[in-house]
C-alpha atoms as a PDB file:
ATOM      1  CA  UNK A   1      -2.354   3.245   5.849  1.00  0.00           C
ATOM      2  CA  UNK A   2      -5.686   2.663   3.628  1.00  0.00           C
ATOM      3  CA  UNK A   3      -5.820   2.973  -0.018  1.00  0.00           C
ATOM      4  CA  UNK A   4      -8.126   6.684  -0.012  1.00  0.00           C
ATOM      5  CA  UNK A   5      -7.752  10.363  -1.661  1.00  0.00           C
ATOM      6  CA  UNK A   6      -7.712  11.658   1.989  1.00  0.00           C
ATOM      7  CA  UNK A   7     -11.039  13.851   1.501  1.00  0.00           C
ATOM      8  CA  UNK A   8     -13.511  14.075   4.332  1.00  0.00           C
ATOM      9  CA  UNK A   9     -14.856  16.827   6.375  1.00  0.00           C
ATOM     10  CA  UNK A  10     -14.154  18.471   9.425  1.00  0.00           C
ATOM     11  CA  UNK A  11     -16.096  16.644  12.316  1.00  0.00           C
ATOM     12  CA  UNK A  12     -14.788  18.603  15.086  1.00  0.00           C
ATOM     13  CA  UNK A  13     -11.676  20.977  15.551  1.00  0.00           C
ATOM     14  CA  UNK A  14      -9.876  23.627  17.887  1.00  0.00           C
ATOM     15  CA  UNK A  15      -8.196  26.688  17.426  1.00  0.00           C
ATOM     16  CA  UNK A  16      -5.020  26.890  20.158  1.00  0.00           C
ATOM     17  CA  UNK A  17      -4.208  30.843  20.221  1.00  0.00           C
ATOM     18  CA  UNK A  18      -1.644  30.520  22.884  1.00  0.00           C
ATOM     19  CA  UNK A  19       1.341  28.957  21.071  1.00  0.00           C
ATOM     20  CA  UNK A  20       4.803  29.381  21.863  1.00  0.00           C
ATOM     21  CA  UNK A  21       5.576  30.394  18.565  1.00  0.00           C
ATOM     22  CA  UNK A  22       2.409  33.262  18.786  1.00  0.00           C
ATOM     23  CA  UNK A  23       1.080  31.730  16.072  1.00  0.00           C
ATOM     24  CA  UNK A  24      -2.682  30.021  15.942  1.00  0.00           C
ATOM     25  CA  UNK A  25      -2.572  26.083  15.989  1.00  0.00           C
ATOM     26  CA  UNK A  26      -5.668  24.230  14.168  1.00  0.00           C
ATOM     27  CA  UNK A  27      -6.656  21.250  14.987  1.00  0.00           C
ATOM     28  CA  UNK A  28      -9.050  19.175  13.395  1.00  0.00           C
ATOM     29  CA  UNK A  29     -10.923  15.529  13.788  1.00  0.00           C
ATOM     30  CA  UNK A  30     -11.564  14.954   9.759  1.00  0.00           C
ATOM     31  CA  UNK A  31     -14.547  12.123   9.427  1.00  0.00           C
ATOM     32  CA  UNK A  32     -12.761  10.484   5.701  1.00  0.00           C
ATOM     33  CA  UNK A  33     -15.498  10.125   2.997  1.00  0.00           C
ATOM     34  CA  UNK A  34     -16.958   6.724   2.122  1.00  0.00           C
ATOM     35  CA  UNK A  35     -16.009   4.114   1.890  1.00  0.00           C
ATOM     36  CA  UNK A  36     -13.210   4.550   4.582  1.00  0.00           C
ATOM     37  CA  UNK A  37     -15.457   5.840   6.955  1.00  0.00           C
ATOM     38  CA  UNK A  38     -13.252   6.719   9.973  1.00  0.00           C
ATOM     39  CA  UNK A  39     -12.220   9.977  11.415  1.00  0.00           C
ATOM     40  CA  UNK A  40      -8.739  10.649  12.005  1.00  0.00           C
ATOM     41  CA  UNK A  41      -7.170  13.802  13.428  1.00  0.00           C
ATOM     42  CA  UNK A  42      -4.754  16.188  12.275  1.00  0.00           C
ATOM     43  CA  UNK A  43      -3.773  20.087  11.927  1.00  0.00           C
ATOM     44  CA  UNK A  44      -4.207  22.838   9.542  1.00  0.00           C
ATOM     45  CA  UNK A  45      -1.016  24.708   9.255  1.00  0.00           C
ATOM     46  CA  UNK A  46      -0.907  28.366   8.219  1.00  0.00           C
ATOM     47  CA  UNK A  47      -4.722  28.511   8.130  1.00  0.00           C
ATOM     48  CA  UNK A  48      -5.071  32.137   6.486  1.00  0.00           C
ATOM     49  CA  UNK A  49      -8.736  32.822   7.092  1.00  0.00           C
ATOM     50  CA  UNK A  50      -9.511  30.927  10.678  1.00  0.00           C
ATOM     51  CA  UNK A  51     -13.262  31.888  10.048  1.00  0.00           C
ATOM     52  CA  UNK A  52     -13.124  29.367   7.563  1.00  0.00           C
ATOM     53  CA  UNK A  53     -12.476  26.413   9.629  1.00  0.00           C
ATOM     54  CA  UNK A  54     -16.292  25.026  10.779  1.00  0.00           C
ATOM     55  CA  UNK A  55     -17.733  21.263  11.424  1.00  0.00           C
ATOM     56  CA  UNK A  56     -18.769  20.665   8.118  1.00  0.00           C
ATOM     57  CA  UNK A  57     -16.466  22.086   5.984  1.00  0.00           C
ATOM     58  CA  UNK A  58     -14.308  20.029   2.938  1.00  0.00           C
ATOM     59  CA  UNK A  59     -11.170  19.157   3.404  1.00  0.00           C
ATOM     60  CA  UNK A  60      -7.934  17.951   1.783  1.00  0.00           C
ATOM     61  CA  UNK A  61      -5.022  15.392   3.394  1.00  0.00           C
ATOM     62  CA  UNK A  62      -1.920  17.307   2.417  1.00  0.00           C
ATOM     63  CA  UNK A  63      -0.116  14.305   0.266  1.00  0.00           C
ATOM     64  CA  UNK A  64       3.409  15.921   1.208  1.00  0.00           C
ATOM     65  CA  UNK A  65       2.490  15.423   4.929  1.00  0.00           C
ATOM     66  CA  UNK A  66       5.735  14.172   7.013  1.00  0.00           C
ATOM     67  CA  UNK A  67       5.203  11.634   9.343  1.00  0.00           C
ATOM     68  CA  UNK A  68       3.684  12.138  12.622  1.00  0.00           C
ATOM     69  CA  UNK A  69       0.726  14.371  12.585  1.00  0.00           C
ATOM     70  CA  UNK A  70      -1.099  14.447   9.333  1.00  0.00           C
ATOM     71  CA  UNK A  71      -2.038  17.897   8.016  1.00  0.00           C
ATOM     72  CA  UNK A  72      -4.996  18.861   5.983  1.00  0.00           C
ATOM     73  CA  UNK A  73      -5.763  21.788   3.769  1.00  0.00           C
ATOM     74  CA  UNK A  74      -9.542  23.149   2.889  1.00  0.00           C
ATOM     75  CA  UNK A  75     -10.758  22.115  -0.337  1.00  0.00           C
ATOM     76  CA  UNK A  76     -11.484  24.780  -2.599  1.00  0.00           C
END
């Protein structure tokens, strides 16, 4: 893992609305902010507003992420 607040944007990302669970699955390619530089990929669990996810948009890594996929929240 790199030394890095986990802040980027959203360079790319999918919306699965056939889930198992019924629920809407986001996922999201986050390009990290400078210096890292890197784009990583993760989800967006319990997205309220799914309008809200577009390429471009700021985003958070969730610091209580377990491991395995790393999950991201929209910055406010």
């Amino acid at each position: 893992m790199f030394d890095h607040p986990g802040t980027g944007i959203i360079y790319s990302f999918t919306i699965d609305r056939r889930t198992a669970s019924g629920e809407p699955r986001v996922l999201v390619m986050v390009e990290v902010d400078p210096p890292a530089g890197v784009r990583i990929s993760g989800e967006v669990p319990d997205a309220d507003d799914l309008d809200a996810i577009q390429i471009g948009v700021a985003i958070q890594m969730d610091p209580h992420t377990p491991p395995g996929t790393p999950q991201f929240r929209l910055r406010s």
